[in-house]
Protein backbone atom coordinates (compact mmCIF):
# COMPACT_ATOMS: atom_id res chain seq x y z
CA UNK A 1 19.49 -56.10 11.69
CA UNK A 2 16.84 -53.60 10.06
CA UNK A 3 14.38 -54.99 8.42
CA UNK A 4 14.23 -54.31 4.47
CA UNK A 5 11.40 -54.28 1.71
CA UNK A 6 11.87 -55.33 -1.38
CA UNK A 7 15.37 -55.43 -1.33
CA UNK A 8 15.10 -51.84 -1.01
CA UNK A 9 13.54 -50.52 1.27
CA UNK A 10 15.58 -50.35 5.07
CA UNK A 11 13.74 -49.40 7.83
CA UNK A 12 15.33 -46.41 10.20
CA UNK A 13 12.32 -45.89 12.99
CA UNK A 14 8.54 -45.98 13.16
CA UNK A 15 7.00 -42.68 12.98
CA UNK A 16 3.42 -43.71 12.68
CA UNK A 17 0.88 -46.37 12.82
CA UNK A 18 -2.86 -46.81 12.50
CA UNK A 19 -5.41 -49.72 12.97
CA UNK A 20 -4.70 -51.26 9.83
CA UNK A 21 -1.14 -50.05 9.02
CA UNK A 22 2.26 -49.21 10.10
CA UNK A 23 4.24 -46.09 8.33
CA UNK A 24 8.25 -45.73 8.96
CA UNK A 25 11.09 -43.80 7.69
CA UNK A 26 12.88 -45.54 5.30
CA UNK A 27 16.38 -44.97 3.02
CA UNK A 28 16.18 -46.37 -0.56
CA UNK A 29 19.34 -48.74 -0.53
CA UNK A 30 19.05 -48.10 -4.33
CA UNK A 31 19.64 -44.25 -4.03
CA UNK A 32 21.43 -43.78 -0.97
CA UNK A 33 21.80 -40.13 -1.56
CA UNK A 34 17.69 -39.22 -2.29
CA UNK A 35 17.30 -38.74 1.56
CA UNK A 36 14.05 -40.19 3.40
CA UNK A 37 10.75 -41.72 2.19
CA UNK A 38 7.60 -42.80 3.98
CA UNK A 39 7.07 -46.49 3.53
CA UNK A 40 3.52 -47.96 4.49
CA UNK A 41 3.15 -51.41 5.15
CA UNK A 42 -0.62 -52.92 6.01
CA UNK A 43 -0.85 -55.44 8.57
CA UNK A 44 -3.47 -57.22 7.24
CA UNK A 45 -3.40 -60.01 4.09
CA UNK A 46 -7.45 -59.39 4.54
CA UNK A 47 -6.48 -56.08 3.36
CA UNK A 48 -4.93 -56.75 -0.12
CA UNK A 49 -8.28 -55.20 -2.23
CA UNK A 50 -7.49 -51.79 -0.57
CA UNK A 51 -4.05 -52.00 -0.68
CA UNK A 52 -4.42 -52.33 -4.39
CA UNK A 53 -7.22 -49.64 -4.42
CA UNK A 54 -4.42 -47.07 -3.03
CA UNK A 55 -1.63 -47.86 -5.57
CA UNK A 56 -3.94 -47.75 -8.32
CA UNK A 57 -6.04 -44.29 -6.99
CA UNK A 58 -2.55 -42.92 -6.71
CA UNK A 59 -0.71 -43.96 -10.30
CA UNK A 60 -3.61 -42.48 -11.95
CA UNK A 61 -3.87 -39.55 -10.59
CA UNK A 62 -0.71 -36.68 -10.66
CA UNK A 63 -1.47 -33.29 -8.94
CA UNK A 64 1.24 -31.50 -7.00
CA UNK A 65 -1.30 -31.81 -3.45
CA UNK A 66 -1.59 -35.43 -4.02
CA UNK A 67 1.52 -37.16 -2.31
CA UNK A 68 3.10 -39.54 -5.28
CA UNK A 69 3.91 -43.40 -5.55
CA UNK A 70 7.69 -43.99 -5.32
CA UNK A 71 7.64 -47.68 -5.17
CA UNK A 72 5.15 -50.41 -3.68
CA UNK A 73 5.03 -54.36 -3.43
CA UNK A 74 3.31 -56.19 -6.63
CA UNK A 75 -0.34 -55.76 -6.72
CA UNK A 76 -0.70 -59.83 -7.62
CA UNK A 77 0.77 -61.25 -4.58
CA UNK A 78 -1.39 -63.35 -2.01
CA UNK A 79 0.91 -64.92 0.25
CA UNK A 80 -0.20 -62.80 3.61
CA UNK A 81 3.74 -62.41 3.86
CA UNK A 82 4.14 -59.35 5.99
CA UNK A 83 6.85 -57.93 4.29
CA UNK A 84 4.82 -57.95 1.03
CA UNK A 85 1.99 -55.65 1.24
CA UNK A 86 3.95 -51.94 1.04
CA UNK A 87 3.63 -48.73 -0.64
CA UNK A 88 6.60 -46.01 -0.55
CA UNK A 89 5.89 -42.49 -0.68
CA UNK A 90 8.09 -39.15 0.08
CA UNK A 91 8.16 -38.65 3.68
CA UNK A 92 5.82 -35.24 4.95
CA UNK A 93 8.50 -33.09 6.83
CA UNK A 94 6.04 -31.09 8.09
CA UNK A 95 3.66 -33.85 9.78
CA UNK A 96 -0.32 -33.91 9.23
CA UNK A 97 -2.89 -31.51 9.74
CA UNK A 98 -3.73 -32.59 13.38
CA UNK A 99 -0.55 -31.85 14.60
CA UNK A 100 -0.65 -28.25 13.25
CA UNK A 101 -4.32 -27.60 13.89
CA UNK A 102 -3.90 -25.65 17.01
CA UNK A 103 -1.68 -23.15 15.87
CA UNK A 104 -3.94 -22.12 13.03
CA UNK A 105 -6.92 -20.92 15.44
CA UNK A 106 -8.17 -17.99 14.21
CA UNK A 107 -6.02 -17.86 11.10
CA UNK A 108 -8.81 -17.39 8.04
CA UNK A 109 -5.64 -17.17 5.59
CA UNK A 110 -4.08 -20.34 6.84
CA UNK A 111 -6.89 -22.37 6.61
CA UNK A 112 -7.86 -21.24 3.53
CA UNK A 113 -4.35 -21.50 2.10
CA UNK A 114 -4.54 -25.19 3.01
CA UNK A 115 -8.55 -25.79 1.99
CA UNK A 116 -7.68 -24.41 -1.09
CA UNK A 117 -4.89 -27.28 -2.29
CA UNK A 118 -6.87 -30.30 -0.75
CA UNK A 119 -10.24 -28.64 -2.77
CA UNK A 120 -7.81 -28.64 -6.12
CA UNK A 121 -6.75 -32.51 -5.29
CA UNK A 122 -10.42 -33.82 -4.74
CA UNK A 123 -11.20 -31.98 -7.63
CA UNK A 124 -8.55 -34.24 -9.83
CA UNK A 125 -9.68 -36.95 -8.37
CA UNK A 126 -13.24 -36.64 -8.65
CA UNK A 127 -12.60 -35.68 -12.25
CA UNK A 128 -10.70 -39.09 -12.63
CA UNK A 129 -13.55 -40.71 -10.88
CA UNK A 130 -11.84 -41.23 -7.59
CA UNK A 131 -13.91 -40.58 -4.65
CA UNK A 132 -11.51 -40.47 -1.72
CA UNK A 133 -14.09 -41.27 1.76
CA UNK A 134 -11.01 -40.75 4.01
CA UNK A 135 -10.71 -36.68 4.32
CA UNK A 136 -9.61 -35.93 7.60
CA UNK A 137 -6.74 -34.54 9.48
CA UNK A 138 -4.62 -37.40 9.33
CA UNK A 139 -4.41 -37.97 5.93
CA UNK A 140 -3.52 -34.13 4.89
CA UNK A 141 0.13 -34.14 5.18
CA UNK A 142 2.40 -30.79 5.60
CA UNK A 143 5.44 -31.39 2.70
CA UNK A 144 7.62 -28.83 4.92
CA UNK A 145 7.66 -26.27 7.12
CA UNK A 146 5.24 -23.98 4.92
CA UNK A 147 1.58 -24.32 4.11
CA UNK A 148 2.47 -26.78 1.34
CA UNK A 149 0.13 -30.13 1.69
CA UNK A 150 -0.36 -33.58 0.30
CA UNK A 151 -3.83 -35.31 0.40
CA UNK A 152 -2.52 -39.14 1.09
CA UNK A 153 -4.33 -42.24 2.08
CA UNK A 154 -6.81 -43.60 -0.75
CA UNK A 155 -7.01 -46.83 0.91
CA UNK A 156 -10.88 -46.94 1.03
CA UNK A 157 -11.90 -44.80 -1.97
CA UNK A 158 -14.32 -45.63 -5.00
CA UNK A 159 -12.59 -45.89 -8.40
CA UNK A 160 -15.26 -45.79 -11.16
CA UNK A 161 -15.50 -49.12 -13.14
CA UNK A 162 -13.66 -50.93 -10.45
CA UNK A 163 -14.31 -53.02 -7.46
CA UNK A 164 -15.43 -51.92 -4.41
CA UNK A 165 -12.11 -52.07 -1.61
CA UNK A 166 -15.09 -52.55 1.29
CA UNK A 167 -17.33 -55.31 2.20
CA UNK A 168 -21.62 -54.35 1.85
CA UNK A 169 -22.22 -53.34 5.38
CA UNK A 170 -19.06 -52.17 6.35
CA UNK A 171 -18.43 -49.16 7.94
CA UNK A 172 -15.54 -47.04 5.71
CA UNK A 173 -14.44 -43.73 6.79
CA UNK A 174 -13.61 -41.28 9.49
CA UNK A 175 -15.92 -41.15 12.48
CA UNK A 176 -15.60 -37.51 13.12
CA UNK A 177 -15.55 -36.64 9.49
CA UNK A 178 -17.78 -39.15 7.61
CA UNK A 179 -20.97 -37.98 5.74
CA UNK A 180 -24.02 -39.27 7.09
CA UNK A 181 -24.99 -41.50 3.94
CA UNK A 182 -21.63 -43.73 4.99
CA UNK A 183 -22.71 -44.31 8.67
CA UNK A 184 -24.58 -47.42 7.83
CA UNK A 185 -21.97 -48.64 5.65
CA UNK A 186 -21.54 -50.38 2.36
CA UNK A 187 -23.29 -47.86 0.36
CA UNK A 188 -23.74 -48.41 -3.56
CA UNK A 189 -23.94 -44.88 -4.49
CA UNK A 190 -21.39 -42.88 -2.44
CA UNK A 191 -21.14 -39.99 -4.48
CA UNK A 192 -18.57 -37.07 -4.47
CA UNK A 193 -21.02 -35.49 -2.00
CA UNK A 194 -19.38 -37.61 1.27
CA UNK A 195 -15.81 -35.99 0.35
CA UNK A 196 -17.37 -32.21 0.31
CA UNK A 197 -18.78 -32.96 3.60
CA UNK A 198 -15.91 -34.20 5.26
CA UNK A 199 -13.71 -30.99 3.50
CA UNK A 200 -16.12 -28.91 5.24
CA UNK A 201 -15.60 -30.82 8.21
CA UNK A 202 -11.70 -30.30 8.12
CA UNK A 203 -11.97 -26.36 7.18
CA UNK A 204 -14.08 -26.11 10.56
CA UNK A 205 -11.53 -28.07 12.43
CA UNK A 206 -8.48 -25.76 11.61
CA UNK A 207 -10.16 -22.48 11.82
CA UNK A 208 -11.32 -23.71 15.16
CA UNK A 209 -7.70 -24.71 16.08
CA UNK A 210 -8.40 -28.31 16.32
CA UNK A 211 -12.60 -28.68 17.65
CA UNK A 212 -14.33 -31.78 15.87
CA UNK A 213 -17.46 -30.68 15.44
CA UNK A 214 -19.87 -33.58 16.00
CA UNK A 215 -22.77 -33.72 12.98
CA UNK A 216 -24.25 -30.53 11.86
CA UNK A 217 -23.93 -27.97 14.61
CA UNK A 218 -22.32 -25.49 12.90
CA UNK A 219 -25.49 -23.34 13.83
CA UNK A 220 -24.90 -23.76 17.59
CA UNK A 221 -23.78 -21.03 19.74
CA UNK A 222 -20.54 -22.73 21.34
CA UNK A 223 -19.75 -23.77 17.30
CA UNK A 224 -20.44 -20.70 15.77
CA UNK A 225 -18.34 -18.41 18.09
CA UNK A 226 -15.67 -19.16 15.60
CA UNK A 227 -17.18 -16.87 12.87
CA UNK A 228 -17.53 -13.73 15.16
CA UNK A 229 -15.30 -11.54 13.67
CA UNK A 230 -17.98 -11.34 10.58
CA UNK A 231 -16.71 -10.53 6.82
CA UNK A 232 -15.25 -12.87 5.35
CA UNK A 233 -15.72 -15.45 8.49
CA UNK A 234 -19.23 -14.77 8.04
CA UNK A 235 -18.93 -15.66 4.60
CA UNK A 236 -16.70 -18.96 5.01
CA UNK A 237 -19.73 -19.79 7.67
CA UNK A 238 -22.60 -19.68 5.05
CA UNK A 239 -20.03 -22.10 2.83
CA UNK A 240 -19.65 -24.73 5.19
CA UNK A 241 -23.55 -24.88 6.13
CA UNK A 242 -23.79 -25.64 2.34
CA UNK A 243 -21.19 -28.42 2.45
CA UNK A 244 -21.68 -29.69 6.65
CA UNK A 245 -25.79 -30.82 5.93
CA UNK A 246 -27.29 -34.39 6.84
CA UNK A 247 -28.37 -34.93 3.22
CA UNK A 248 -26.51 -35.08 -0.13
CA UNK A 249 -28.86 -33.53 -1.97
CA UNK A 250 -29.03 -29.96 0.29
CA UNK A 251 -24.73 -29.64 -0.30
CA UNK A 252 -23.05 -27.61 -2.38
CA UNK A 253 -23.50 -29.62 -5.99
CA UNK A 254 -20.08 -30.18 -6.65
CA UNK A 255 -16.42 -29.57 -5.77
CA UNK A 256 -15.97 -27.06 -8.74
CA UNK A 257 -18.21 -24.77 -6.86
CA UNK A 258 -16.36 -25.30 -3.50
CA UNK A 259 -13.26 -24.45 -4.70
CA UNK A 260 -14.76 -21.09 -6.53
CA UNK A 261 -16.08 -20.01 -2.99
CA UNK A 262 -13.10 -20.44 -1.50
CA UNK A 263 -11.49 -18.24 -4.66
CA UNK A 264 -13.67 -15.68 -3.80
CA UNK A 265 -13.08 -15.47 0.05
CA UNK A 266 -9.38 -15.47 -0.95
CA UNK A 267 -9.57 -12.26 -2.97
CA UNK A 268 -12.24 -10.82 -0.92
CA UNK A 269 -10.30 -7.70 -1.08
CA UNK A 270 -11.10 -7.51 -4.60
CA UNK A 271 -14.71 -8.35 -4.32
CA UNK A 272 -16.72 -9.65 -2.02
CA UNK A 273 -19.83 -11.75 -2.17
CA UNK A 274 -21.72 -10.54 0.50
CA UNK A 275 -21.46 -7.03 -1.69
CA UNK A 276 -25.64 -5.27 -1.79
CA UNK A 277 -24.98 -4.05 -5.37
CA UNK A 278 -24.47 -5.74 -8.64
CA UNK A 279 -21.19 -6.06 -10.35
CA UNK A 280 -22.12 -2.64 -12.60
CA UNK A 281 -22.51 -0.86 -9.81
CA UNK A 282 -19.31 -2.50 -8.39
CA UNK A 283 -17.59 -0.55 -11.59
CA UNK A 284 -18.76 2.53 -11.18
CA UNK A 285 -17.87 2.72 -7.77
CA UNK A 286 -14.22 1.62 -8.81
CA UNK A 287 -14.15 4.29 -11.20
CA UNK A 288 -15.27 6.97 -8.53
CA UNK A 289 -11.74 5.18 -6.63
CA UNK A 290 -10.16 5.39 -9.38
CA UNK A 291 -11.00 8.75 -10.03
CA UNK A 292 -10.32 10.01 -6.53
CA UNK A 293 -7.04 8.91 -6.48
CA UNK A 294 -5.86 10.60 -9.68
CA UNK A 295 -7.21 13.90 -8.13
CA UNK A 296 -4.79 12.93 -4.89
CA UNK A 297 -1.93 12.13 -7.37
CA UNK A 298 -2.72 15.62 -9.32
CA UNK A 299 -3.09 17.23 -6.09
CA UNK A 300 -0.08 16.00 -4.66
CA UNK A 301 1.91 16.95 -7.63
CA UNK A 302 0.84 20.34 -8.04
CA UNK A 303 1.36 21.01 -4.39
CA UNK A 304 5.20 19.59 -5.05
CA UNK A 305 5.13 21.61 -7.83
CA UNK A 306 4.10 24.88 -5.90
CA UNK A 307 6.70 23.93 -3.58
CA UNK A 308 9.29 23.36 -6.11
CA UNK A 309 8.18 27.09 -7.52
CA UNK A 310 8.28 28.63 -4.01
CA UNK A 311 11.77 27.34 -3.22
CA UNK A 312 13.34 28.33 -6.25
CA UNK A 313 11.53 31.90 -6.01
CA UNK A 314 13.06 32.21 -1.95
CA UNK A 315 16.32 31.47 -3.34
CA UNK A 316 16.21 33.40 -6.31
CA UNK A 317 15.12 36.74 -4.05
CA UNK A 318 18.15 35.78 -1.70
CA UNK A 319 20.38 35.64 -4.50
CA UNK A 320 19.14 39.28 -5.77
CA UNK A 321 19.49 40.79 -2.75
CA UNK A 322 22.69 39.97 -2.13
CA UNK A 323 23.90 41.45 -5.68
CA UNK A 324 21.62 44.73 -4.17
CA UNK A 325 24.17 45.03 -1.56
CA UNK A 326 26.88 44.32 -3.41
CA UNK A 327 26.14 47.51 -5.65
CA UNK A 328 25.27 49.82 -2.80
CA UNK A 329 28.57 48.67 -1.51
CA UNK A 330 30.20 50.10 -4.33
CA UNK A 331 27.74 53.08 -4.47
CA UNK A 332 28.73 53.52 -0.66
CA UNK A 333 32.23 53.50 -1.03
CA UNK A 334 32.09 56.03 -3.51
CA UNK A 335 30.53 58.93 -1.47
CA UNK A 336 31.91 58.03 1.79
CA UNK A 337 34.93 60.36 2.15
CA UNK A 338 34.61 60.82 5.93
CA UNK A 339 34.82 64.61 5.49
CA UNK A 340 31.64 65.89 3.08
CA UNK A 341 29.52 62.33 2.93
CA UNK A 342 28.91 59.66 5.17
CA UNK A 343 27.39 56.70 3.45
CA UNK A 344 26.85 52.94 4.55
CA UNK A 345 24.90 50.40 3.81
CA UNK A 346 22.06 47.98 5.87
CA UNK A 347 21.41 45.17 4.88
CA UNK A 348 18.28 43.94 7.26
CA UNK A 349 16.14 47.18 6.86
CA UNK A 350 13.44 47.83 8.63
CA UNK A 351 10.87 47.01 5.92
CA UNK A 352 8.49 49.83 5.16
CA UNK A 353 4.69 50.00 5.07
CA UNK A 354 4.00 50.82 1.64
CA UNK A 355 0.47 51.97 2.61
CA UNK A 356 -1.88 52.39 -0.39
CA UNK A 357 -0.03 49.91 -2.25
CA UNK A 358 -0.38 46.63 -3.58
CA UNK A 359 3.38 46.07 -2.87
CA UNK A 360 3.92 44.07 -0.06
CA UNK A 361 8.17 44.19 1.06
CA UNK A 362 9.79 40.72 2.44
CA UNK A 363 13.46 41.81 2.37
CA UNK A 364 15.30 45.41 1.69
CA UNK A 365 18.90 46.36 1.09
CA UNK A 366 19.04 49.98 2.01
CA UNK A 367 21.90 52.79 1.64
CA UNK A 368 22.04 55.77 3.88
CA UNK A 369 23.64 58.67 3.25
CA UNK A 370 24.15 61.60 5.31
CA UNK A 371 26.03 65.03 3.59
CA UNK A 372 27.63 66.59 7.07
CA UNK A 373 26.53 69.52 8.18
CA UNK A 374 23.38 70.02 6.02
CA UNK A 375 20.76 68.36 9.04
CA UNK A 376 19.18 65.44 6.73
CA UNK A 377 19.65 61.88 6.32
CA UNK A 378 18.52 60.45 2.90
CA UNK A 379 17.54 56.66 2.30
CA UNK A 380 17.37 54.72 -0.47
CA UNK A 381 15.74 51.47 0.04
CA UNK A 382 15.10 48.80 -2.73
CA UNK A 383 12.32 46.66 -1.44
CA UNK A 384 11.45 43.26 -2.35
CA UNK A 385 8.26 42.65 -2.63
CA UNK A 386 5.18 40.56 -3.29
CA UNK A 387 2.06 41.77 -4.96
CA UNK A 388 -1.27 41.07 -3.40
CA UNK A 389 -3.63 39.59 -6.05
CA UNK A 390 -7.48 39.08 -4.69
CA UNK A 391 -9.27 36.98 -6.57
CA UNK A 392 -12.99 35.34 -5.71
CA UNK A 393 -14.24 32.93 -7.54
CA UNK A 394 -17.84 31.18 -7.66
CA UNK A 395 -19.18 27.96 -8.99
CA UNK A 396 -16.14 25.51 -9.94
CA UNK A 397 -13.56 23.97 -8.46
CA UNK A 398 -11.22 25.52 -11.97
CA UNK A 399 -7.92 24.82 -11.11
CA UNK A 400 -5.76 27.49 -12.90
CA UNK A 401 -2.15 26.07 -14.11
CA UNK A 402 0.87 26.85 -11.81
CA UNK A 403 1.92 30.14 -12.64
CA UNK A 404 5.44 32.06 -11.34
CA UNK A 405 5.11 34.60 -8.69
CA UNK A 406 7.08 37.50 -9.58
CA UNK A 407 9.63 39.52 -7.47
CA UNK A 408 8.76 42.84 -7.68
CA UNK A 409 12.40 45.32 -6.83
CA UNK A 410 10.88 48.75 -5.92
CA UNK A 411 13.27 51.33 -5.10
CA UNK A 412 11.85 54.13 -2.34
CA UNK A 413 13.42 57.18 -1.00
CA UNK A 414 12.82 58.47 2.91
CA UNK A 415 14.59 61.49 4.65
CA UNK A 416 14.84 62.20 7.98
CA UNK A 417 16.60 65.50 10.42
CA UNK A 418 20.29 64.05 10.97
CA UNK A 419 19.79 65.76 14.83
CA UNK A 420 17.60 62.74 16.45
CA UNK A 421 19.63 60.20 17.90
CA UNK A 422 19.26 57.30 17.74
CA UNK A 423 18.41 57.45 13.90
CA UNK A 424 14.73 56.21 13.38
CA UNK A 425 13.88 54.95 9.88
CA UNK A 426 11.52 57.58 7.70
CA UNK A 427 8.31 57.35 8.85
CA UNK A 428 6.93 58.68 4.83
CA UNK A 429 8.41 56.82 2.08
CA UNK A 430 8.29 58.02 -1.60
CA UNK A 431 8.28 56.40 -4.43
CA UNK A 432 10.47 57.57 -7.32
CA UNK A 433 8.54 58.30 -10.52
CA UNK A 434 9.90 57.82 -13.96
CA UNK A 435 10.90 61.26 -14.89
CA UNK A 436 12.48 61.45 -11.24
CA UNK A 437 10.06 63.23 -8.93
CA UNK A 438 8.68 61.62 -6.08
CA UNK A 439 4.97 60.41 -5.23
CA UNK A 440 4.38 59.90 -1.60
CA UNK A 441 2.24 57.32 -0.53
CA UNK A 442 -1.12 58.30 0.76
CA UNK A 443 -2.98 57.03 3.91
CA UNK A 444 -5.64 55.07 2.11
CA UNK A 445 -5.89 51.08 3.59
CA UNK A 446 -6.01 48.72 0.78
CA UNK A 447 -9.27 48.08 -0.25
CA UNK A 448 -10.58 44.64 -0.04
CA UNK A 449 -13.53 42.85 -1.59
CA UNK A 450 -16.89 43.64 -1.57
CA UNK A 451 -19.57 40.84 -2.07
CA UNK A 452 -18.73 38.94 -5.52
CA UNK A 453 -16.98 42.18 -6.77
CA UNK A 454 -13.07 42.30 -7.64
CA UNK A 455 -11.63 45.43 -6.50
CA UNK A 456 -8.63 46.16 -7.07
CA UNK A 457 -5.93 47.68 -4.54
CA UNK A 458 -4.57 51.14 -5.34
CA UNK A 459 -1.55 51.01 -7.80
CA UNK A 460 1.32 53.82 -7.92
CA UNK A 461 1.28 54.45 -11.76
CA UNK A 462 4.65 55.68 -14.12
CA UNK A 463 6.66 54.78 -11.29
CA UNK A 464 10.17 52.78 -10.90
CA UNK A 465 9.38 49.34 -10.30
CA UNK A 466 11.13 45.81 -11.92
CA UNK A 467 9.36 42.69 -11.89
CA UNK A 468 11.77 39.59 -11.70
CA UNK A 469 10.35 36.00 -12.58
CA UNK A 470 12.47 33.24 -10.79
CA UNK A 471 13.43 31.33 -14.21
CA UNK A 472 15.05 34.70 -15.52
CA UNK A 473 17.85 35.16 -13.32
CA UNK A 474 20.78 35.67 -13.49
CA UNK A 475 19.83 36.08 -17.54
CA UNK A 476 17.76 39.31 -16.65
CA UNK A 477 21.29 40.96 -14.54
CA UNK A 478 22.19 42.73 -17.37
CA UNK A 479 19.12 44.74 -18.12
CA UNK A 480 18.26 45.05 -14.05
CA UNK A 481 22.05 46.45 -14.10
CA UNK A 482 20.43 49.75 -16.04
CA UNK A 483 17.13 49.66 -14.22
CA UNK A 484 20.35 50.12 -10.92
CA UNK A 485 22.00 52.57 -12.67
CA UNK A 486 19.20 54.42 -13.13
CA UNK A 487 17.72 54.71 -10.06
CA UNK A 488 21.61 55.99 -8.63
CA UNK A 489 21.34 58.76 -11.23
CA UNK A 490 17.81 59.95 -10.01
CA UNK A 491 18.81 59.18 -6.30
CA UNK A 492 21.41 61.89 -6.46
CA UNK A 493 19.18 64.26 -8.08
CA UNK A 494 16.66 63.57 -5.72
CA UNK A 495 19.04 64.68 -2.90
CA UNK A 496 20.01 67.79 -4.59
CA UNK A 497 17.05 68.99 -4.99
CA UNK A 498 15.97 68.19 -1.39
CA UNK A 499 19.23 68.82 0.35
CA UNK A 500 17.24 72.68 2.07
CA UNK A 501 13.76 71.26 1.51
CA UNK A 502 11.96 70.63 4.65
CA UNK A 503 9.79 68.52 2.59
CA UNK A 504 10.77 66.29 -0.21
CA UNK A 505 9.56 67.53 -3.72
């Protein structure tokens, strides 16, 4: 039959045991339905003054990293009975520290994930006046699969104002892990000083994946390998020789200050101590970031706003020439009988040097039209273009706001002898001047800058020429409809008046 304590209390397996106590899993006959618990019983009746030191360390102190008190046997009884002297606590899915230590290796997150909660519960229970003397693997319990943790086992600690659970002379505390001031044992004035040193202890043994580290010797080569990777491990290194020294006096004063080092080296991202500048300097530097960045945002956004401008310009210039053609069509169809006129119309133009100009074509819709019998061809081209703008600027970094780039429509005329086959395109084109005549465009290159002067490219003056911005179309059809119909009219006089001409006038 399994054996029950307190009436309660029935015993499923052993899952642990120790020199002076036995831990098994336990279901609570009371509340079938709460699941496991970890019940503790000590062997020893000798043992009664720590037994009671536990259950009271524990009542009085409540912080989520130190494991609670579900039940326990009274603290009055002296009968030795061995079912008397228990304590029941929630069972630690996740087993202690020592059987996880090895995986951590190398993980400075981990262990500081862990260092931090044990830190927080020393520091409740040195504020309650509870000096624990036990840190060590063992008694830092893993609730779960996480990174959660419960600091158990306050068997042998000091309670302020209360008797002492150990005998003058003996020896209290983990071998590995004890402070050097509790190696001769019985100590009167164990301070809070032995737990920091055995918390230093512990962050050393999961960083190393498991090493116990004997003394100080966190200087020695085959120790210190641990802290290689510098930054931050540097920095946890310089904490720990501040906690790991042989006297109390040369540690870290108090667990406060522990657990605000081990703040900082979690948000060392943020700011780190090992920083050469003060914390004004700090500022302005995160301004500069700060600064930097907003030029990347701005700079992103006006590029994306650029490109926004540039798409809807491309599309707007497709959409243009398109209605070109569409009304040369028309034009087309009207003086193409097949007998006096033939007339079509072509659509991917060679594009013509405007030279002297400022006018730079990208796309043409052109109509030729050839009166049979007379020996010329005449072309009228309208010519998209883009206007070359040079511009120098000295001194700044002035970013002018995003502007539209206009379309400019320019309509040209070219001739050619009808007797060449195949038909070339006009090697002269003209442009068509506002009373109708024709200006031909010269030889001259464009002219380009000269040192820090702006000079600007030859423009064609009092000629034909429409400028388009992106956000006006389609509104602007209706006045570029008598720009069109313009142009037509002039077109035809052009090529009366140059239909025996050999050169255009």
């Amino acid at each position: 039959m399994a054996r029950t304590y307190g009436d309660r209390w029935q015993v499923i397996e052993e899952i642990g045991r120790g020199g002076q106590s036995h831990v098994y899993r336990v279901v609570d006959l009371m509340h079938k339905d709460r699941g496991f618990s970890a019940l503790k019983w000590v062997k020893s009746p000798k043992r009664q003054a720590r037994f009671e030191n536990e259950v009271t360390a524990i009542t009085r102190l409540n912080h989520p990293n130190i494991v609670k008190l579900l039940d326990h046997s009274a603290l009055d009884d002296q009968t030795g009975e061995e079912s008397r002297q228990f304590l029941v606590m929630p069972e630690a899915l996740g087993g202690d520290l020592s059987r996880r230590a090895t995986a951590m290796k190398g993980s400075l997150d981990t262990t500081l994930i862990v260092a931090k909660q044990v830190t927080s519960a020393l520091l409740c229970a040195h504020r309650a006046g509870v000096i624990h003397r036990d840190v060590k693997p063992a008694n830092i319990l893993f609730t779960g699969d996480g990174n959660d943790v419960w600091l158990a086992d306050f068997g042998i600690c000091l309670i302020a104002e209360t008797k002492r659970p150990t005998e003058i002379g003996e020896v209290a505390g983990p071998w590995a892990f004890m402070a050097p001031e509790l190696e001769s044992g019985g100590q009167l004035n164990v301070t809070a000083a032995a737990d920091i040193y055995s918390l230093g202890k512990v962050i050393y043994y999961m960083l190393s994946g498991g090493v116990i580290m004997p003394r100080e010797r966190l200087n020695e080569d085959q120790y210190a390998a641990v802290f290689t990777p510098g930054g931050r491990f540097h920095a946890l290194r310089l904490l720990l020789s501040r906690m790991i020294t042989t006297l109390p006096k040369d540690r870290i004063a108090n667990i406060e200050n522990v657990e605000l080092e081990i703040d900082r080296l979690m948000k060392w991202d943020e700011t780190s101590v090992q920083l050469p500048y003060r914390p004004e300097a700090r500022d302005r530097l995160q301004k500069l970031k700060i600064a930097t960045l907003e030029a990347q945002r701005a700079s992103l956004e006006h590029q994306d706003m650029q490109a926004a401008l540039q798409e809807t310009r491309q599309r707007v210039a497709s959409e243009i020439k398109l209605w070109l053609s569409a009304e040369a069509e028309q034009v087309a169809a009207d003086l193409d009988d097949g007998e006096a006129v033939n007339a079509k119309v072509l659509n991917n133009a060679n594009l013509p040097t405007l030279v002297g100009s400022e006018f730079r074509p990208f796309a043409a819709v052109q109509l030729t039209v050839e009166f049979i019998g007379s020996n010329k061809i005449h072309y009228l081209l309208f010519a998209l273009c883009n206007r070359i703008q040079v511009s120098i600027s000295f001194g700044g970094d002035a970013k002018a706001p995003l502007k539209e780039a206009p379309i400019f429509l320019l309509p040209v005329y070219g001739q050619i002898a009808s007797n060449v086959r195949p038909l070339p395109s006009p090697q002269t084109y003209y442009f068509i001047k506002l009373d109708g005549r024709l200006l031909i465009l010269g030889n001259r290159p464009v002219s380009q800058p000269r040192g820090r002067q702006h000079v600007p490219v030859q423009q064609p003056e009092k000629v034909h020429c429409a400028e388009i911005l992106p956000s006006q179309w389609p509104a602007i059809e209706v006045s570029l409809q008598a720009f069109h119909s313009t142009i037509y009219e002039q077109f035809i006089e052009i090529m009366g008046r140059n239909m025996k001409t050999p050169f255009p006038s």
